[in-house]
N, C-alpha and C. Protein backbone atom coordinates (compact mmCIF):
# COMPACT_ATOMS: atom_id res chain seq x y z
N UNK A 1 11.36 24.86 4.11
CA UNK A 1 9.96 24.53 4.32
C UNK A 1 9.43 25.32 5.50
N UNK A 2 8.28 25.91 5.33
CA UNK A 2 7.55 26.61 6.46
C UNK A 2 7.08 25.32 7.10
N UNK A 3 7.55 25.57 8.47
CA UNK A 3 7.07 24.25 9.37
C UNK A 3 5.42 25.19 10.19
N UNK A 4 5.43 26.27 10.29
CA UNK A 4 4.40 26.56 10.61
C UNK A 4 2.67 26.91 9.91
N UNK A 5 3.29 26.19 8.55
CA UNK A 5 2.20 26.08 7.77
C UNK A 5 1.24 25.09 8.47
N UNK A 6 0.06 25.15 8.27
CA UNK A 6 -0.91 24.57 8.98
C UNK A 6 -2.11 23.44 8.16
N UNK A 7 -1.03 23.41 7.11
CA UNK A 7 -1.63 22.61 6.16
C UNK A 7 -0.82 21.37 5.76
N UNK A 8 -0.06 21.58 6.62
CA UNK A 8 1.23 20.25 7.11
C UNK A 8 0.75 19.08 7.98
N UNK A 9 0.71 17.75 7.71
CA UNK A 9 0.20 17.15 8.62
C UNK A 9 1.58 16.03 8.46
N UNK A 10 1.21 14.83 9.72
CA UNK A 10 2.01 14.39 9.81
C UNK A 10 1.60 13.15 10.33
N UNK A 11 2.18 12.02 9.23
CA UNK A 11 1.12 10.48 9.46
C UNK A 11 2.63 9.57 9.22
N UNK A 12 1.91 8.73 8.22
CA UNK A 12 2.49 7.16 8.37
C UNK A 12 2.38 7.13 6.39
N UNK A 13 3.42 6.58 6.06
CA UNK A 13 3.19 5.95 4.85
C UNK A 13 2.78 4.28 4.55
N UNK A 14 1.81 3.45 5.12
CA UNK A 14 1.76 2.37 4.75
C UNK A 14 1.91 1.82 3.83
N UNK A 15 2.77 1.01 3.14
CA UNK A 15 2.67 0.06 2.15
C UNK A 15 3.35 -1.28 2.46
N UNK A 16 2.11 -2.33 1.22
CA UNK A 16 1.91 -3.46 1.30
C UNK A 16 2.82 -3.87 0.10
N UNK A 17 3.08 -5.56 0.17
CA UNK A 17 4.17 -5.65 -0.77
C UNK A 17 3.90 -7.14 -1.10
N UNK A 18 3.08 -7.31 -2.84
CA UNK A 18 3.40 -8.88 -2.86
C UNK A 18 3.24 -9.02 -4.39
N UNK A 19 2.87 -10.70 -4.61
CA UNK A 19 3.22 -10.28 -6.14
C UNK A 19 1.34 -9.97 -6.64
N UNK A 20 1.27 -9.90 -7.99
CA UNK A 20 0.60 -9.77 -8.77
C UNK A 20 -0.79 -10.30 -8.48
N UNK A 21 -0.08 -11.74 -9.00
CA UNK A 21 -1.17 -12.44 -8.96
C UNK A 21 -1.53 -13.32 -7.29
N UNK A 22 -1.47 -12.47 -6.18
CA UNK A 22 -1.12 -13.28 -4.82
C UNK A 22 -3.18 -12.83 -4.77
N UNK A 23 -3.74 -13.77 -4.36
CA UNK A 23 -5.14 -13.79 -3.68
C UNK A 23 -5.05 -14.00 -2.59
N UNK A 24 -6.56 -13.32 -1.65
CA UNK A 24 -7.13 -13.46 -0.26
C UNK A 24 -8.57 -13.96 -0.75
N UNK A 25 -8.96 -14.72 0.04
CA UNK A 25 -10.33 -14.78 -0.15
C UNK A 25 -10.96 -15.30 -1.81
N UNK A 26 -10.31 -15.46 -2.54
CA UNK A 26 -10.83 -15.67 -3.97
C UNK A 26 -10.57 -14.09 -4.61
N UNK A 27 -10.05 -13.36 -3.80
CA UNK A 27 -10.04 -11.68 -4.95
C UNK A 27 -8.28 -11.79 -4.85
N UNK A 28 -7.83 -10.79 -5.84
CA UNK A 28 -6.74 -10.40 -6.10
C UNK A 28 -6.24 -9.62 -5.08
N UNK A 29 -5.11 -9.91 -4.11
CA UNK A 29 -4.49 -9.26 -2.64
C UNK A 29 -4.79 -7.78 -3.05
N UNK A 30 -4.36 -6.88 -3.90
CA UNK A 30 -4.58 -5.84 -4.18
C UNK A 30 -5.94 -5.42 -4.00
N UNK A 31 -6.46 -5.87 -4.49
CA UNK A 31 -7.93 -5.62 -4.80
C UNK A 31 -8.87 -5.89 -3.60
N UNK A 32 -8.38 -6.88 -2.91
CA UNK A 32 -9.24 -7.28 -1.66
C UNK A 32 -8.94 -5.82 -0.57
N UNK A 33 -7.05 -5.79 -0.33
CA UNK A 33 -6.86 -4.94 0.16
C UNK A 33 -7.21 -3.28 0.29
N UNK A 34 -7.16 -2.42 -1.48
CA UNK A 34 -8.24 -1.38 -1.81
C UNK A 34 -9.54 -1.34 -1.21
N UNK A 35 -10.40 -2.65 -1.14
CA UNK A 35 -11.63 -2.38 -0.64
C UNK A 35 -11.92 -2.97 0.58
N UNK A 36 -10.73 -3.55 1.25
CA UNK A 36 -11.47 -3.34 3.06
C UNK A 36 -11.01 -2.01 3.63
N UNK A 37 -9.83 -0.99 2.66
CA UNK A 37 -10.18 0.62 2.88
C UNK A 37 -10.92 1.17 2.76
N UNK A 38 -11.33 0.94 1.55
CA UNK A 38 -12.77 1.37 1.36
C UNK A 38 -14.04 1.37 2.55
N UNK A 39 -13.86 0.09 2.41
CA UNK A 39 -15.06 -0.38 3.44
C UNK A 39 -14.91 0.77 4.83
N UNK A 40 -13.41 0.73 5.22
CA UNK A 40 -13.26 1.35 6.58
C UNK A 40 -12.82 2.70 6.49
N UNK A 41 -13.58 3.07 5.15
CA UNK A 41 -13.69 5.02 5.38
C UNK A 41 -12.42 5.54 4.92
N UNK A 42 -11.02 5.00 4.28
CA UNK A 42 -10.27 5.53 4.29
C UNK A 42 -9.75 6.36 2.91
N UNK A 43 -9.15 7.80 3.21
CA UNK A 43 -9.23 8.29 2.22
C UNK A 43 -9.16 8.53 0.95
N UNK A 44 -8.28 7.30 0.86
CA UNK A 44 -7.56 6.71 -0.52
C UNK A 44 -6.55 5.97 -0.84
N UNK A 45 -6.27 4.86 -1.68
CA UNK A 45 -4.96 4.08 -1.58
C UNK A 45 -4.49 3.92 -2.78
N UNK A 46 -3.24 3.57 -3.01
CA UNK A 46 -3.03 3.24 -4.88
C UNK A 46 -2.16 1.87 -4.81
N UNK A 47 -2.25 1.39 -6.13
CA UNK A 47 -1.56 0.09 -6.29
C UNK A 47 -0.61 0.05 -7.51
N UNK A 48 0.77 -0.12 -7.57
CA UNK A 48 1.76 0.38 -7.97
C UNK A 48 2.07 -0.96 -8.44
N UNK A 49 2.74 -1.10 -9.90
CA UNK A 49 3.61 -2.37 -10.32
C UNK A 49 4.77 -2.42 -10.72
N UNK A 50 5.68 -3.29 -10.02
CA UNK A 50 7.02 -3.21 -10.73
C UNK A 50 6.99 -3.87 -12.08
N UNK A 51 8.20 -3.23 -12.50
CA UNK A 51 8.64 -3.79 -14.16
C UNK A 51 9.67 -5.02 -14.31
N UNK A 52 9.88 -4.93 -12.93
CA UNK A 52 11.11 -6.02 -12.44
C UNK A 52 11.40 -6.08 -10.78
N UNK A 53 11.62 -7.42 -10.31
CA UNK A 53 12.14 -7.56 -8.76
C UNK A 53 12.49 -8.44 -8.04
N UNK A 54 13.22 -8.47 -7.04
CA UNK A 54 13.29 -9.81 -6.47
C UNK A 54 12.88 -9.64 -4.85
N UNK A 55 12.84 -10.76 -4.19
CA UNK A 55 12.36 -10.53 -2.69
C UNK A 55 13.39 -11.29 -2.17
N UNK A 56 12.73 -12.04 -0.54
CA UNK A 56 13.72 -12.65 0.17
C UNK A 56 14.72 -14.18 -0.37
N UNK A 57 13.25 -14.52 -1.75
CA UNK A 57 14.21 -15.78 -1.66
C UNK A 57 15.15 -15.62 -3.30
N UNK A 58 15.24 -14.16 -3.36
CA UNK A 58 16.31 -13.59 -4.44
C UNK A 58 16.19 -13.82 -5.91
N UNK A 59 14.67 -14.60 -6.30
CA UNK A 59 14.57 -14.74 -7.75
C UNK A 59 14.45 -13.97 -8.43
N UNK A 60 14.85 -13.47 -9.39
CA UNK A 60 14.38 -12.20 -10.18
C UNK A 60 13.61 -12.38 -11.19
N UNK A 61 12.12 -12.03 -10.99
CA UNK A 61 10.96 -11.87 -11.76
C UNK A 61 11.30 -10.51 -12.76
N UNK A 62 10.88 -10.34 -13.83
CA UNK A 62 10.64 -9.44 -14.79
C UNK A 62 9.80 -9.95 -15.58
N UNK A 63 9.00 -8.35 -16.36
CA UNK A 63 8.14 -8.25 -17.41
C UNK A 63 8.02 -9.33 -18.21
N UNK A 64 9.66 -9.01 -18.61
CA UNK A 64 9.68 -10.05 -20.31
C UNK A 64 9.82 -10.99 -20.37
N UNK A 65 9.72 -11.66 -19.26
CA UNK A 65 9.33 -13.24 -19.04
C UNK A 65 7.95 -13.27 -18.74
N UNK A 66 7.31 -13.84 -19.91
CA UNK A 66 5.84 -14.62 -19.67
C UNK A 66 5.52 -15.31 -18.96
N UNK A 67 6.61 -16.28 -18.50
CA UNK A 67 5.75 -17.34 -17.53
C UNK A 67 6.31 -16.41 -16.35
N UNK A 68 7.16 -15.71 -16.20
CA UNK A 68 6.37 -15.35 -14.80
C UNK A 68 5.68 -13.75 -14.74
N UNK A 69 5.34 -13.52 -14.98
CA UNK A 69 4.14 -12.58 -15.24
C UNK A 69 3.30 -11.87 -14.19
N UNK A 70 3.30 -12.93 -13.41
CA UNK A 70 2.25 -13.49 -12.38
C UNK A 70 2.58 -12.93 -10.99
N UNK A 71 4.11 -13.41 -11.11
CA UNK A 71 5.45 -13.04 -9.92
C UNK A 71 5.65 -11.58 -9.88
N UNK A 72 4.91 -10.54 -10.62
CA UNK A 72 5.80 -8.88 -10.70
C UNK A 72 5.50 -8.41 -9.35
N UNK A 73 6.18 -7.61 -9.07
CA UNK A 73 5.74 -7.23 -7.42
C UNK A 73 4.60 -6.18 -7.92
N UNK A 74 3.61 -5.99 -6.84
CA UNK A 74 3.06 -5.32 -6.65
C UNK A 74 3.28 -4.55 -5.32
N UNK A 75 2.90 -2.82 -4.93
CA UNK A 75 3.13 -2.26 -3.90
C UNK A 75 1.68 -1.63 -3.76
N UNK A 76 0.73 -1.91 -2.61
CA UNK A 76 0.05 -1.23 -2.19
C UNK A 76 0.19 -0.11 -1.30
N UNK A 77 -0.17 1.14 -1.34
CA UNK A 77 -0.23 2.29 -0.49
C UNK A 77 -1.01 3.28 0.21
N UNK A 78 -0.81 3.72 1.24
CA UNK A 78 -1.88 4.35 2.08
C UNK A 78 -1.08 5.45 2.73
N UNK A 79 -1.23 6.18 2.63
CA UNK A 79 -1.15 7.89 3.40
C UNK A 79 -1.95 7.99 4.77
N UNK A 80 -1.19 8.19 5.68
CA UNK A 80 -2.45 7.59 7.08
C UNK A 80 -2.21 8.30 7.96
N UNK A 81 -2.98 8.41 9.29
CA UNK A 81 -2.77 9.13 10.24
C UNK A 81 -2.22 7.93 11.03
N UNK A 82 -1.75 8.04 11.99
CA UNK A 82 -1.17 6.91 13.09
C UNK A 82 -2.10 5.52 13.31
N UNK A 83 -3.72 6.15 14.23
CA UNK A 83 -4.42 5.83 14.40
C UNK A 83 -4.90 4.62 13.29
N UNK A 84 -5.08 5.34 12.33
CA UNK A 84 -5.42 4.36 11.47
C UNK A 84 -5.10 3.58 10.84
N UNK A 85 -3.48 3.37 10.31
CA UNK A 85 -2.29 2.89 10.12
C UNK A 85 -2.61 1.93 10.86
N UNK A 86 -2.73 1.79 12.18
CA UNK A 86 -2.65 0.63 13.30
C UNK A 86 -3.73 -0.09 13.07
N UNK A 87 -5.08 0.25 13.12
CA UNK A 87 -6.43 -0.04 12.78
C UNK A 87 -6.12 -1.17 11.33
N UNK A 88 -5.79 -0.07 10.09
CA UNK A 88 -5.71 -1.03 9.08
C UNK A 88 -4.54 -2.36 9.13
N UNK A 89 -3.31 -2.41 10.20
CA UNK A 89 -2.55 -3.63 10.07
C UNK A 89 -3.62 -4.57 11.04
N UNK A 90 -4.35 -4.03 11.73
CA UNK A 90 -4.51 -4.99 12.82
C UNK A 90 -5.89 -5.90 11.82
N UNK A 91 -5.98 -5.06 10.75
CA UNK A 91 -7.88 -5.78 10.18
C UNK A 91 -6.82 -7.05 9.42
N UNK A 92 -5.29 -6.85 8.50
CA UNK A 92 -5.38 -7.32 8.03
C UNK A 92 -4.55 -8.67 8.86
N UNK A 93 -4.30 -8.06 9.87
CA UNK A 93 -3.72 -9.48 10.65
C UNK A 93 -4.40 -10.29 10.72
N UNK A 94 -5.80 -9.91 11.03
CA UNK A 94 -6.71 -10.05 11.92
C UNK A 94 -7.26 -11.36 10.44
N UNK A 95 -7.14 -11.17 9.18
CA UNK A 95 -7.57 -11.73 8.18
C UNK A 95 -6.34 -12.66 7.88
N UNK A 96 -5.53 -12.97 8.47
CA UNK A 96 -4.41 -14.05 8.39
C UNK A 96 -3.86 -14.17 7.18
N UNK A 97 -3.74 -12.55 6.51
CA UNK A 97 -3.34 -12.34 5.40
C UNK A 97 -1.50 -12.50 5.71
N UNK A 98 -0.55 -13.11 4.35
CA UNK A 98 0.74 -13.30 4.92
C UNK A 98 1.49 -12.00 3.82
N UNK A 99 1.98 -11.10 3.86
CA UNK A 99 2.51 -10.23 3.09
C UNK A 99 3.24 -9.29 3.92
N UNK A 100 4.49 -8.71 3.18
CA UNK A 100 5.38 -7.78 3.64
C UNK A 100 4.47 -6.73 4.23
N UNK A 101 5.25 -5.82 4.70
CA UNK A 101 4.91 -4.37 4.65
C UNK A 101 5.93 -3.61 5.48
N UNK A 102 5.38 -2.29 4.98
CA UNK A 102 6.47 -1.39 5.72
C UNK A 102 5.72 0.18 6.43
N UNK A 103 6.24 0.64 7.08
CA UNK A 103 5.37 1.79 8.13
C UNK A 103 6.69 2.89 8.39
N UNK A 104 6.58 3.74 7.54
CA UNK A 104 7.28 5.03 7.69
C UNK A 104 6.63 6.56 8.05
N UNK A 105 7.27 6.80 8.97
CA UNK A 105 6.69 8.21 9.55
C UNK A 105 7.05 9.53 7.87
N UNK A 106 5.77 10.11 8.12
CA UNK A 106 6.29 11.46 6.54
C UNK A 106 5.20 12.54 7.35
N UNK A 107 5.80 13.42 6.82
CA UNK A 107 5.09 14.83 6.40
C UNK A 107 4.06 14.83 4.99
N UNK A 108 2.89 14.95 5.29
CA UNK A 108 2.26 15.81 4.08
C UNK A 108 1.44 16.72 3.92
N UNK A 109 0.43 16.42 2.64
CA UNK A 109 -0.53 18.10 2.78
C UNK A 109 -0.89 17.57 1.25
N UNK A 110 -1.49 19.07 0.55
CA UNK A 110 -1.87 19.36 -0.17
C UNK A 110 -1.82 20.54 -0.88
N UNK A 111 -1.67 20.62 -2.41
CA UNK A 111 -0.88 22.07 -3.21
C UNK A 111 -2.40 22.25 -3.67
N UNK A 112 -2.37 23.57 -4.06
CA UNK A 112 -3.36 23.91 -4.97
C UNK A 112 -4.30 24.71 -4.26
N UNK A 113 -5.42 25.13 -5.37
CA UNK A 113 -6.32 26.05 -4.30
C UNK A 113 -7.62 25.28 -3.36
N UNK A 114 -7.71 25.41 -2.22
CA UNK A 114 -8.81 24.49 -1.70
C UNK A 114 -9.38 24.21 -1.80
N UNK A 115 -10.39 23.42 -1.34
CA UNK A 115 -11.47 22.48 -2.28
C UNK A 115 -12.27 22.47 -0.92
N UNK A 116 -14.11 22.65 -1.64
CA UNK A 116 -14.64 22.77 -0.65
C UNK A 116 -15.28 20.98 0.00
């Protein structure tokens, strides 16, 4: 890897971690979460579903059980600079929201030809 490429940046991977069907506020955790990014300018986030999982208290949710359906994990994500990484845990503390998460340092960028 050319480390002196200048199209290399270097942030935070945020992601959020709960199930499906978990609400804040009357909206879907996912969904609430997407749009107080929104709200606060940020560049973009995605919301990812497992097909199967378990957490701390070791049940294992999957698909092909109907009744739990509800239980699939969901992973929210954000590509971030430091700054803002901190900004967005502190809004959602700040909203006495209760959910995992995790904060890993990455490298990224962008392929392709530039965009004006």
């Amino acid at each position: 890897m050319n480390t002196s490429d200048t199209s290399i940046r270097h942030g935070v991977s945020l992601r959020f971690f709960m199930h499906v069907d978990a609400r804040h506020q009357g909206k879907l955790l996912y969904e609430w979460l997407l749009e107080l990014a929104r709200h606060e300018k940020l560049a973009g986030g995605s919301v990812f579903r497992a097909i199967a999982g378990f957490g701390r208290h070791g049940v294992l949710h999957e698909e092909a059980f109907f009744e739990l359906a509800g239980k699939l994990p969901v992973v929210v994500e954000f590509i971030l600079d430091e700054a803002t990484a901190t900004r967005l845990l502190e809004l959602v503390r700040a909203a006495h929201v209760e959910l995992v998460y995790t904060r890993t340092a990455i490298e990224y960028g962008v392929l392709g030809p530039a965009t004006a």
